[in-house]
PDB file of N, CA and C in Angstrom:
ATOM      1  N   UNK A   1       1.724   7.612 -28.418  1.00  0.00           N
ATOM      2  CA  UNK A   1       1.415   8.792 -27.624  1.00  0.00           C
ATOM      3  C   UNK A   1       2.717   9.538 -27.361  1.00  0.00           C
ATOM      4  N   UNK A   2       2.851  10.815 -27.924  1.00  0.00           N
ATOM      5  CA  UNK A   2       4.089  11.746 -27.323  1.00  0.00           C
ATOM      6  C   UNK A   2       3.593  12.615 -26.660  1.00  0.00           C
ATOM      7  N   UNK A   3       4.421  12.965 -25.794  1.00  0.00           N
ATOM      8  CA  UNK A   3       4.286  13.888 -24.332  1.00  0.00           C
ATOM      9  C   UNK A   3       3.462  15.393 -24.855  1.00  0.00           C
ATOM     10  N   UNK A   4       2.976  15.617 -25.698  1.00  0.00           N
ATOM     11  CA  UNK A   4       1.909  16.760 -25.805  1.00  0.00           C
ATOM     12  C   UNK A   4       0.257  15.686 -25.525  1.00  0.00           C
ATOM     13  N   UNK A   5       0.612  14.768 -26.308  1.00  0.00           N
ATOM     14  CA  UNK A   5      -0.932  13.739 -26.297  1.00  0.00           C
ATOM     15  C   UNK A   5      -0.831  13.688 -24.616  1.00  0.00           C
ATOM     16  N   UNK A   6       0.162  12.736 -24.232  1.00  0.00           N
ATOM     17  CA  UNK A   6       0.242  12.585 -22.268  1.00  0.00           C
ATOM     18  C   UNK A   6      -0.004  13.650 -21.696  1.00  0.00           C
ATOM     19  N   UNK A   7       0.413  15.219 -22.221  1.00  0.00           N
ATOM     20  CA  UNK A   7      -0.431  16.174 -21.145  1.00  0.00           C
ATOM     21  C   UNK A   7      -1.850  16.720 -21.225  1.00  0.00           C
ATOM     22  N   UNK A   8      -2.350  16.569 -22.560  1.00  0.00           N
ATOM     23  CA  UNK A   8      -3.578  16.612 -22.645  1.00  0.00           C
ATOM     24  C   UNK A   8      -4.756  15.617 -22.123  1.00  0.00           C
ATOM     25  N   UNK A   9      -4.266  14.526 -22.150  1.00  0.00           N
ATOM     26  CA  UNK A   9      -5.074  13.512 -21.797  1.00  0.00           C
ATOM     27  C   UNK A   9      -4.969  13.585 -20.122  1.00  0.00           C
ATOM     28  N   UNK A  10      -3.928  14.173 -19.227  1.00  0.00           N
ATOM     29  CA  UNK A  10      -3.674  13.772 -17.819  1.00  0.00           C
ATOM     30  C   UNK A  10      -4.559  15.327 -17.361  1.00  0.00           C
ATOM     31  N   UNK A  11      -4.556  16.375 -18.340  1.00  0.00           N
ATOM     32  CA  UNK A  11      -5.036  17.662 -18.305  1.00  0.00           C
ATOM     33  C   UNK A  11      -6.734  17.261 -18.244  1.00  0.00           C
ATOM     34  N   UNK A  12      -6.579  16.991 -19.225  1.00  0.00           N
ATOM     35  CA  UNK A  12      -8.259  16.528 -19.203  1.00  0.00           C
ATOM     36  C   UNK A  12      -9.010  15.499 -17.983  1.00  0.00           C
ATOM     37  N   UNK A  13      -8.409  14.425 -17.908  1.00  0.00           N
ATOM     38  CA  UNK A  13      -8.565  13.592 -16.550  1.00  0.00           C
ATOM     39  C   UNK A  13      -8.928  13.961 -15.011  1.00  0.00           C
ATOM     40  N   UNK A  14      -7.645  15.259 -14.714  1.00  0.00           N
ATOM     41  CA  UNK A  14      -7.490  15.584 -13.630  1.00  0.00           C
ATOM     42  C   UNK A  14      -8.089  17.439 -13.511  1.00  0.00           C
ATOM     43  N   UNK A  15      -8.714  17.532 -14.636  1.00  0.00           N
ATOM     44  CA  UNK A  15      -9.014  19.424 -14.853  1.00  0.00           C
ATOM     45  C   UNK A  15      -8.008  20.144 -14.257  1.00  0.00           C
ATOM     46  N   UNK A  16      -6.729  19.741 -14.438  1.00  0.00           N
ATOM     47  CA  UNK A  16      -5.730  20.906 -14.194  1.00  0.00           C
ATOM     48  C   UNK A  16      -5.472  21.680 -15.835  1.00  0.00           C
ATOM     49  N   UNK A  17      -4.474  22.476 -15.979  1.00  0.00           N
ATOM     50  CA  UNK A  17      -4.050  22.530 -16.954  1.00  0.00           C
ATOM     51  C   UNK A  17      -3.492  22.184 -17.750  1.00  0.00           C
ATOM     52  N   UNK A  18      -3.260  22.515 -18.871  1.00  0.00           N
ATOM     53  CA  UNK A  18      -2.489  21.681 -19.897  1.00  0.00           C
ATOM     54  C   UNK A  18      -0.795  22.237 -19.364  1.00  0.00           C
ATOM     55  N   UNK A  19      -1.153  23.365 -19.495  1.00  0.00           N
ATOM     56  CA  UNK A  19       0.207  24.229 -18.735  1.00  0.00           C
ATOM     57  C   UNK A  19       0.993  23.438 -17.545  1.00  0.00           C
ATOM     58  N   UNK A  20      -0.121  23.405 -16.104  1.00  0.00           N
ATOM     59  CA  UNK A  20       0.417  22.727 -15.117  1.00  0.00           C
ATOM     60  C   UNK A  20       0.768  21.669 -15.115  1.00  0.00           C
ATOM     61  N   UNK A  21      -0.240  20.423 -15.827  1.00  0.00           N
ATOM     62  CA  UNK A  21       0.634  19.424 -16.266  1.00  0.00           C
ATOM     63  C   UNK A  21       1.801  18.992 -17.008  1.00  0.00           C
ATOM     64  N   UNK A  22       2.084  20.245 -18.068  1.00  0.00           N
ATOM     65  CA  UNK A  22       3.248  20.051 -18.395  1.00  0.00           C
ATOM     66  C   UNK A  22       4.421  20.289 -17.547  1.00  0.00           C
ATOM     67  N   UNK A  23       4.308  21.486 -16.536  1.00  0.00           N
ATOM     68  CA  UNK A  23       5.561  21.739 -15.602  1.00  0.00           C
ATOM     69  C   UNK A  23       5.859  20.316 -14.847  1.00  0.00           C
ATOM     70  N   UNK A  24       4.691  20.251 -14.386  1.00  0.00           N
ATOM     71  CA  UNK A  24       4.517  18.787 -13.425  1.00  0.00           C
ATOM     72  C   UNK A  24       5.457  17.198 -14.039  1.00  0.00           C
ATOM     73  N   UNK A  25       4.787  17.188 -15.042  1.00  0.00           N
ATOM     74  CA  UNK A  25       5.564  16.120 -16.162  1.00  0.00           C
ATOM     75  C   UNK A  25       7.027  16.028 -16.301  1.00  0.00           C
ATOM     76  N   UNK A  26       7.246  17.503 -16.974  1.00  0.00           N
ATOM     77  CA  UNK A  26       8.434  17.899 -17.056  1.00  0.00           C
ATOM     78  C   UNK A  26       9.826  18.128 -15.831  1.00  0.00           C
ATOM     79  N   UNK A  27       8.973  18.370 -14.540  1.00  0.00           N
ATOM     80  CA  UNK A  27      10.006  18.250 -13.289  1.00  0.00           C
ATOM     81  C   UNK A  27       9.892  16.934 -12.602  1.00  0.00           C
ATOM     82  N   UNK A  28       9.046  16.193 -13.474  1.00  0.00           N
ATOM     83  CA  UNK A  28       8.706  14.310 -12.373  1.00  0.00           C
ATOM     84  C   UNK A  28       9.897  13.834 -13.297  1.00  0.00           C
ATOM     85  N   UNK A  29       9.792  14.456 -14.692  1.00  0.00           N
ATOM     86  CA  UNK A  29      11.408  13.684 -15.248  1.00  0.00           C
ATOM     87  C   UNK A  29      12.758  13.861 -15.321  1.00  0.00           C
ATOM     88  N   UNK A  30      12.832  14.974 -15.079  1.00  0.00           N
ATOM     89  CA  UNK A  30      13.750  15.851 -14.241  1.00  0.00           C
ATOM     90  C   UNK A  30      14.380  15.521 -13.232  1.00  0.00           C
ATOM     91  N   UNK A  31      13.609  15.191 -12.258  1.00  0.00           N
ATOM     92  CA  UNK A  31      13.837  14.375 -11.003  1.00  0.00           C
ATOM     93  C   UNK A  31      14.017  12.632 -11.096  1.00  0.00           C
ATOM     94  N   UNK A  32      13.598  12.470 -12.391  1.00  0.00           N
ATOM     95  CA  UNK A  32      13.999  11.054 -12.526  1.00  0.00           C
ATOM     96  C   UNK A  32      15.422  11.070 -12.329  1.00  0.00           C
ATOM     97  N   UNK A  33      15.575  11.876 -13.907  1.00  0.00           N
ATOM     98  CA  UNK A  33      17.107  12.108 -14.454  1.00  0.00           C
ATOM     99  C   UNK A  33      17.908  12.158 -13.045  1.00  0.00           C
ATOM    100  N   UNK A  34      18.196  13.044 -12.681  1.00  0.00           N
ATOM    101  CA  UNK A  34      18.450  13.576 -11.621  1.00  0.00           C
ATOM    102  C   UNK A  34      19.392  12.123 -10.648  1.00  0.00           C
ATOM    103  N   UNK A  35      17.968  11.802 -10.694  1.00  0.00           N
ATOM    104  CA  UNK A  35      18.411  10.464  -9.696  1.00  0.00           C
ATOM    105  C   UNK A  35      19.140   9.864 -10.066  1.00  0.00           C
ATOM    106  N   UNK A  36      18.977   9.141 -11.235  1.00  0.00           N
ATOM    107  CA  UNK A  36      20.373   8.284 -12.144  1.00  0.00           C
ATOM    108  C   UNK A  36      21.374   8.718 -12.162  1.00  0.00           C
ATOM    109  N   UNK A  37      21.373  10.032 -12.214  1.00  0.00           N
ATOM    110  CA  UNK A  37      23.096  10.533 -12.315  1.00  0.00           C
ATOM    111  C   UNK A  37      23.589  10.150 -11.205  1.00  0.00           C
ATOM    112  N   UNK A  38      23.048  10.379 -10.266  1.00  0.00           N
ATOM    113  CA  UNK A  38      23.170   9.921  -8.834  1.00  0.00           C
ATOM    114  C   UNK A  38      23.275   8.101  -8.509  1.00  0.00           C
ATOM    115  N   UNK A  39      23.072   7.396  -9.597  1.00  0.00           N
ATOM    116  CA  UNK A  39      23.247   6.384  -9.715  1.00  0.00           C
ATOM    117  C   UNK A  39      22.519   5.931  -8.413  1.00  0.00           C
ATOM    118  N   UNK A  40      21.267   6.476  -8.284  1.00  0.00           N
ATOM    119  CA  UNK A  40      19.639   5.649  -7.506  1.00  0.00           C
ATOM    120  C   UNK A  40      18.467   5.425  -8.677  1.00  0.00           C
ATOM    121  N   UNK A  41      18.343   4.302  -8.052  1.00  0.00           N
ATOM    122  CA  UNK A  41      17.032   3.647  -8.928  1.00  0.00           C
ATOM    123  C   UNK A  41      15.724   4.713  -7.993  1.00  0.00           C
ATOM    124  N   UNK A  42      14.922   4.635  -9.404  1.00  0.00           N
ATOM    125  CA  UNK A  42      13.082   5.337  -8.973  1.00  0.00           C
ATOM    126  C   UNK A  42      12.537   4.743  -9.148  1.00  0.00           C
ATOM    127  N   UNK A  43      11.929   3.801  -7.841  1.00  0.00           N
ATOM    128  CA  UNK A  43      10.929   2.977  -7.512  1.00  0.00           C
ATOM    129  C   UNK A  43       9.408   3.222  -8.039  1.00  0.00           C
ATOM    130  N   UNK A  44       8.624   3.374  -8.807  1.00  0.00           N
ATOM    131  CA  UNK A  44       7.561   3.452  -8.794  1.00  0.00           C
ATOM    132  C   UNK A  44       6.186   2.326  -9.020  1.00  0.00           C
ATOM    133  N   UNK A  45       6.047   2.094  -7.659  1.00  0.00           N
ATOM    134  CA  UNK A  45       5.423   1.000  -6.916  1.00  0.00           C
ATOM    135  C   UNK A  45       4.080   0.675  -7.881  1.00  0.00           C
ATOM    136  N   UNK A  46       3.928  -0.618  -8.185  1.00  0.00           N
ATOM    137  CA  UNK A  46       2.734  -1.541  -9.262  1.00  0.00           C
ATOM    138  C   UNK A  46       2.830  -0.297 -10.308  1.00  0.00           C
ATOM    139  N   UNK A  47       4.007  -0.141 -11.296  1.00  0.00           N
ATOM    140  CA  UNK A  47       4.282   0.983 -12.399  1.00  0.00           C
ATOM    141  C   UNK A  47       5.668   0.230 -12.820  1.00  0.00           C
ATOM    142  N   UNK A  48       7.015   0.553 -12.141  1.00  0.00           N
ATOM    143  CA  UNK A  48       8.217  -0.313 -12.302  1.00  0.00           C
ATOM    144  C   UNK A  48       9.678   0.829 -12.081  1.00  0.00           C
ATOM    145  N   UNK A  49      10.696   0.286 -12.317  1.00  0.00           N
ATOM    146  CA  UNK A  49      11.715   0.626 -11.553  1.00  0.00           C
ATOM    147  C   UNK A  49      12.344   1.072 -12.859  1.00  0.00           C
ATOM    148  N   UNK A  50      13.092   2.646 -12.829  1.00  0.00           N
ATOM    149  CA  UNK A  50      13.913   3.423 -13.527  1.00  0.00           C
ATOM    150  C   UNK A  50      15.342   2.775 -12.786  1.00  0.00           C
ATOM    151  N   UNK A  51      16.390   2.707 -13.510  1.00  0.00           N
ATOM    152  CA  UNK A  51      17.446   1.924 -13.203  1.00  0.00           C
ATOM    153  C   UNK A  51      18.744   2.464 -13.925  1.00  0.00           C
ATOM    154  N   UNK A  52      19.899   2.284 -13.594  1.00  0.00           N
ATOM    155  CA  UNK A  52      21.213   2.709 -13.979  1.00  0.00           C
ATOM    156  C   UNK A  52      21.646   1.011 -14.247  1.00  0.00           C
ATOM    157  N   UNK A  53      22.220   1.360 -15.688  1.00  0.00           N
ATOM    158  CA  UNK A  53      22.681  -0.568 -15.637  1.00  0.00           C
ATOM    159  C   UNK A  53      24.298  -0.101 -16.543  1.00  0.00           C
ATOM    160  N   UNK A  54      25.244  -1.013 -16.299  1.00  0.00           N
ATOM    161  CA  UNK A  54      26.340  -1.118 -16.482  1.00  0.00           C
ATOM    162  C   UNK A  54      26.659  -1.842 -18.023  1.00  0.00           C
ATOM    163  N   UNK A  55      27.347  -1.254 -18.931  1.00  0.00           N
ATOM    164  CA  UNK A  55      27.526  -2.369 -20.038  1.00  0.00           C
ATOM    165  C   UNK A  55      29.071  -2.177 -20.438  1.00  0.00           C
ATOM    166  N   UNK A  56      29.345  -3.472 -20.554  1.00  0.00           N
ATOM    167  CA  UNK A  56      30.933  -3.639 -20.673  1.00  0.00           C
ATOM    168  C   UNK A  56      30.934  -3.553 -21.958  1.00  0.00           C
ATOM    169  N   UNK A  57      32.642  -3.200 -21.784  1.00  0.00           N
ATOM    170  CA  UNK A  57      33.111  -3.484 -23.430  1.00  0.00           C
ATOM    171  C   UNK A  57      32.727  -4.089 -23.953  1.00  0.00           C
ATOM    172  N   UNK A  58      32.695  -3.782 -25.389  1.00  0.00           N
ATOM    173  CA  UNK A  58      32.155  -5.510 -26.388  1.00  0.00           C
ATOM    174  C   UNK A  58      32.854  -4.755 -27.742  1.00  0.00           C
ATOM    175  N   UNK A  59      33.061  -5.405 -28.330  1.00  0.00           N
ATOM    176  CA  UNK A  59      33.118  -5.658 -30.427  1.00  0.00           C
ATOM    177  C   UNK A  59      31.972  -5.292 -30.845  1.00  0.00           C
ATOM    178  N   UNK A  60      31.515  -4.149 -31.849  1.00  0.00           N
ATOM    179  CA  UNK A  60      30.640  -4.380 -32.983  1.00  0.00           C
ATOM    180  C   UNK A  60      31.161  -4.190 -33.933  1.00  0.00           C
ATOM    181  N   UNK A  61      30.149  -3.818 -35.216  1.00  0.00           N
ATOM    182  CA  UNK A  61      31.252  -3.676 -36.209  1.00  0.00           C
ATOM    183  C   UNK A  61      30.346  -2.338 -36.732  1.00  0.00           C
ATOM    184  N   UNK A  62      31.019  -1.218 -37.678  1.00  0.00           N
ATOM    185  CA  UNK A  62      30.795   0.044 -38.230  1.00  0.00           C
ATOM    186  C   UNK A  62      29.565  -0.545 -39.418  1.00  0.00           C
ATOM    187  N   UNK A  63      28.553  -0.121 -39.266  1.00  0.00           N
ATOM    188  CA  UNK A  63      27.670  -0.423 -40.539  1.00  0.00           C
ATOM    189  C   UNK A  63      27.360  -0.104 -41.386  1.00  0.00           C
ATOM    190  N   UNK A  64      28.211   0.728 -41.483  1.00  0.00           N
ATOM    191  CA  UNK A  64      28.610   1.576 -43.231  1.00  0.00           C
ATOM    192  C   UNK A  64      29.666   0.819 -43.611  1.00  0.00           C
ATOM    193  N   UNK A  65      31.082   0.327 -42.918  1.00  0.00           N
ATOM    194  CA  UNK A  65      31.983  -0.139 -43.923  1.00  0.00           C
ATOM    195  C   UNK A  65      32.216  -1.676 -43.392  1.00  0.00           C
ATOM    196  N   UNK A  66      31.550  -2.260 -42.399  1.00  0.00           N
ATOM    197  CA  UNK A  66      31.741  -3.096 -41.990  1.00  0.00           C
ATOM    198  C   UNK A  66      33.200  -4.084 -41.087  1.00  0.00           C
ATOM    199  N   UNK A  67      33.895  -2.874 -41.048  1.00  0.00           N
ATOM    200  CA  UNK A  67      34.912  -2.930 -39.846  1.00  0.00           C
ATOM    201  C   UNK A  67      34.976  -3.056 -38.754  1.00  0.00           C
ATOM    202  N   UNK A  68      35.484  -3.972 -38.168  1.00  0.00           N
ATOM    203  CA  UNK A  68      34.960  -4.104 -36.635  1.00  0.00           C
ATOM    204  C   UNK A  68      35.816  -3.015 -35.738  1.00  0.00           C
ATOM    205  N   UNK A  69      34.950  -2.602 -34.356  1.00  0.00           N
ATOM    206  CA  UNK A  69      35.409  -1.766 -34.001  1.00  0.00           C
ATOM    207  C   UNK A  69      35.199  -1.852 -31.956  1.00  0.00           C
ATOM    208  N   UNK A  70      35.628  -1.421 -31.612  1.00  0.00           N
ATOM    209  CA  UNK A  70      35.680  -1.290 -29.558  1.00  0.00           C
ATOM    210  C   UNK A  70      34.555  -0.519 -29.520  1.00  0.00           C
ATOM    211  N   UNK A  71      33.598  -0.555 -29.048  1.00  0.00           N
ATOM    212  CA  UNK A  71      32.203   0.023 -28.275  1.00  0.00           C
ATOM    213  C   UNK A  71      32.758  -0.025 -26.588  1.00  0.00           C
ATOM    214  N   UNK A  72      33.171   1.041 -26.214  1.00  0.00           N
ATOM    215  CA  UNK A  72      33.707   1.235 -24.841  1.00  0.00           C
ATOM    216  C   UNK A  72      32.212   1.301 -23.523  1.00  0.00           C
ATOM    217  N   UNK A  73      33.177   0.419 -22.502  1.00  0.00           N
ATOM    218  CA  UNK A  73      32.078   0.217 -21.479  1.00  0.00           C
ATOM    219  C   UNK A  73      31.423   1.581 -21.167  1.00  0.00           C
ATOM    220  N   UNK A  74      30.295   1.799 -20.633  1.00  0.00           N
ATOM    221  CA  UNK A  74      29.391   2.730 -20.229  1.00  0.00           C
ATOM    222  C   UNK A  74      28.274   2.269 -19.164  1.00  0.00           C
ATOM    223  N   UNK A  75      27.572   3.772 -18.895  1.00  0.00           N
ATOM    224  CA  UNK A  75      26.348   3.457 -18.160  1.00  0.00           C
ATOM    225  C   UNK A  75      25.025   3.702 -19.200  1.00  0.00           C
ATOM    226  N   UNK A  76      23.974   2.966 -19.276  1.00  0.00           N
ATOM    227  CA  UNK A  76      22.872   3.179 -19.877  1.00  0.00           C
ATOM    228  C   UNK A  76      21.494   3.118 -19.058  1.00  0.00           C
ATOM    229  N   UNK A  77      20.688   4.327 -18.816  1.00  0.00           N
ATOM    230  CA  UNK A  77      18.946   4.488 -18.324  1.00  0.00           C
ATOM    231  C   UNK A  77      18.768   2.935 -18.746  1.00  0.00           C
ATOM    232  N   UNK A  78      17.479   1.946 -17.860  1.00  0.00           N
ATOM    233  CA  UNK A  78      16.744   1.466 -18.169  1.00  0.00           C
ATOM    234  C   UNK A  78      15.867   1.232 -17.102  1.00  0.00           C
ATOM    235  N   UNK A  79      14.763   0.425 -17.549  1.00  0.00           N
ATOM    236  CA  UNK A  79      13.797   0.736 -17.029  1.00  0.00           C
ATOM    237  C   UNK A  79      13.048  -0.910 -16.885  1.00  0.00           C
ATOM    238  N   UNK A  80      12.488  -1.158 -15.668  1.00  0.00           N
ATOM    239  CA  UNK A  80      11.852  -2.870 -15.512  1.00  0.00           C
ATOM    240  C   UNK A  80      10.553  -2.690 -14.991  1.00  0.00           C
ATOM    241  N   UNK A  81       9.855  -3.050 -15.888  1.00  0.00           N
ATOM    242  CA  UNK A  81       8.049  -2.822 -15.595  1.00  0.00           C
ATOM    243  C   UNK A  81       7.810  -3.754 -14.814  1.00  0.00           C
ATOM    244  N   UNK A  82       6.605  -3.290 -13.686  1.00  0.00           N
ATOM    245  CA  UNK A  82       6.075  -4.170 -12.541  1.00  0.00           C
ATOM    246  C   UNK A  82       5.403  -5.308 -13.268  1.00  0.00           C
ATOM    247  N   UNK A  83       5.211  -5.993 -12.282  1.00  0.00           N
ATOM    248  CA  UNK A  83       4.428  -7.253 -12.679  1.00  0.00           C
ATOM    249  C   UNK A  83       3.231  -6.895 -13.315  1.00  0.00           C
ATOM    250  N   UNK A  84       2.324  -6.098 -12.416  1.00  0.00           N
ATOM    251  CA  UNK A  84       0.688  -5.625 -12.424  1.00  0.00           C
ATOM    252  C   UNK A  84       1.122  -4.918 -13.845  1.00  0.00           C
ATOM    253  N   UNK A  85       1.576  -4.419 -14.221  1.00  0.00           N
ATOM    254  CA  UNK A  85       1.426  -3.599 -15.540  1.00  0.00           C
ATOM    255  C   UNK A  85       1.989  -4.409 -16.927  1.00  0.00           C
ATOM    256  N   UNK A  86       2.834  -5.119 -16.455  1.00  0.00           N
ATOM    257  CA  UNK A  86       2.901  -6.335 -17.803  1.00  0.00           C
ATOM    258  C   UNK A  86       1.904  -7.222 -18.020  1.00  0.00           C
ATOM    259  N   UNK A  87       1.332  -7.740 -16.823  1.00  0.00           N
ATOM    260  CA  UNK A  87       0.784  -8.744 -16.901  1.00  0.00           C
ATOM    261  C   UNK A  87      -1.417  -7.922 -17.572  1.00  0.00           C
ATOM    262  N   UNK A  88      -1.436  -6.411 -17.206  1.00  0.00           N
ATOM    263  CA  UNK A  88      -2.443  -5.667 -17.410  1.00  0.00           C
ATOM    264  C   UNK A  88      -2.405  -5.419 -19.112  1.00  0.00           C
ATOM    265  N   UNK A  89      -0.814  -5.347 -19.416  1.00  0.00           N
ATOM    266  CA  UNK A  89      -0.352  -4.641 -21.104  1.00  0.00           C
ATOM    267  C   UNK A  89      -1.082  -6.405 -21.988  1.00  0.00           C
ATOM    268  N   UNK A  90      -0.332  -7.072 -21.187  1.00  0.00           N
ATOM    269  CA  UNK A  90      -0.878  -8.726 -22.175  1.00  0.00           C
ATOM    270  C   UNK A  90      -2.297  -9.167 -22.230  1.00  0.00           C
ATOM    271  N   UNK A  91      -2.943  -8.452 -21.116  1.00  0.00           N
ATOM    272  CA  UNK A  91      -4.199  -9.094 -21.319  1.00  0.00           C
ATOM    273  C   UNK A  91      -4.668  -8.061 -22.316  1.00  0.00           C
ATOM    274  N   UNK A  92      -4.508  -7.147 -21.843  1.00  0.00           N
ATOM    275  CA  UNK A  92      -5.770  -6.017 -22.937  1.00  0.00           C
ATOM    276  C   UNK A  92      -4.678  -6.237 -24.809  1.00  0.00           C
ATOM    277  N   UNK A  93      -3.956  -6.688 -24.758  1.00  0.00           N
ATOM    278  CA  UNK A  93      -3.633  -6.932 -26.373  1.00  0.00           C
ATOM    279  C   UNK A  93      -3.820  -8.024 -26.835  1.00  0.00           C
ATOM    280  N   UNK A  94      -4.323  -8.625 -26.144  1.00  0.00           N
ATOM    281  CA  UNK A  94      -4.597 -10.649 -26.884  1.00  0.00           C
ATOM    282  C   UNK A  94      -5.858 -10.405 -27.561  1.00  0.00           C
TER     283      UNK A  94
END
């Protein structure tokens, strides 16, 4: 599903627009973003937690010539799904 399928389907659900749901969509992620830069997590309760996570230096190597090379520490988005929704994703795929 890419975010034209997600506004049609939330459009259809809720009889707003396809339009309004897209603004809507588009400023709920916005405001995600937003937050991370800000280095705050977005709680979203039995759904899961948007998160700022830390990754240190490390070694990889170039995979075109196979030279190893410094991958410098950074921050990377991630994201930790609630219980209720992992445990909802495993049942309906078995």
């Amino acid at each position: 599903m890419n975010k034209s399928d997600l506004v049609g389907a939330v459009a259809e659900q809720t009889g707003m627009t396809k339009k309004d749901v897209d603004r809507v969509i588009g400023k709920t992620l916005e405001t995600i973003e937003d937050a991370l830069c800000r280095d705050e997590n977005v709680s979203l309760v039995g759904f899961g937690t948007f998160e700022v996570r830390h990754r240190s230096e490390r070694t990889g190597r170039n995979p075109a010539t196979g030279e190893e090379m410094t991958i410098p520490a950074g921050y990377v988005p991630g994201f930790r799904v609630s219980k209720s929704v992992r445990e909802k994703v495993n049942k309906s795929l078995k």
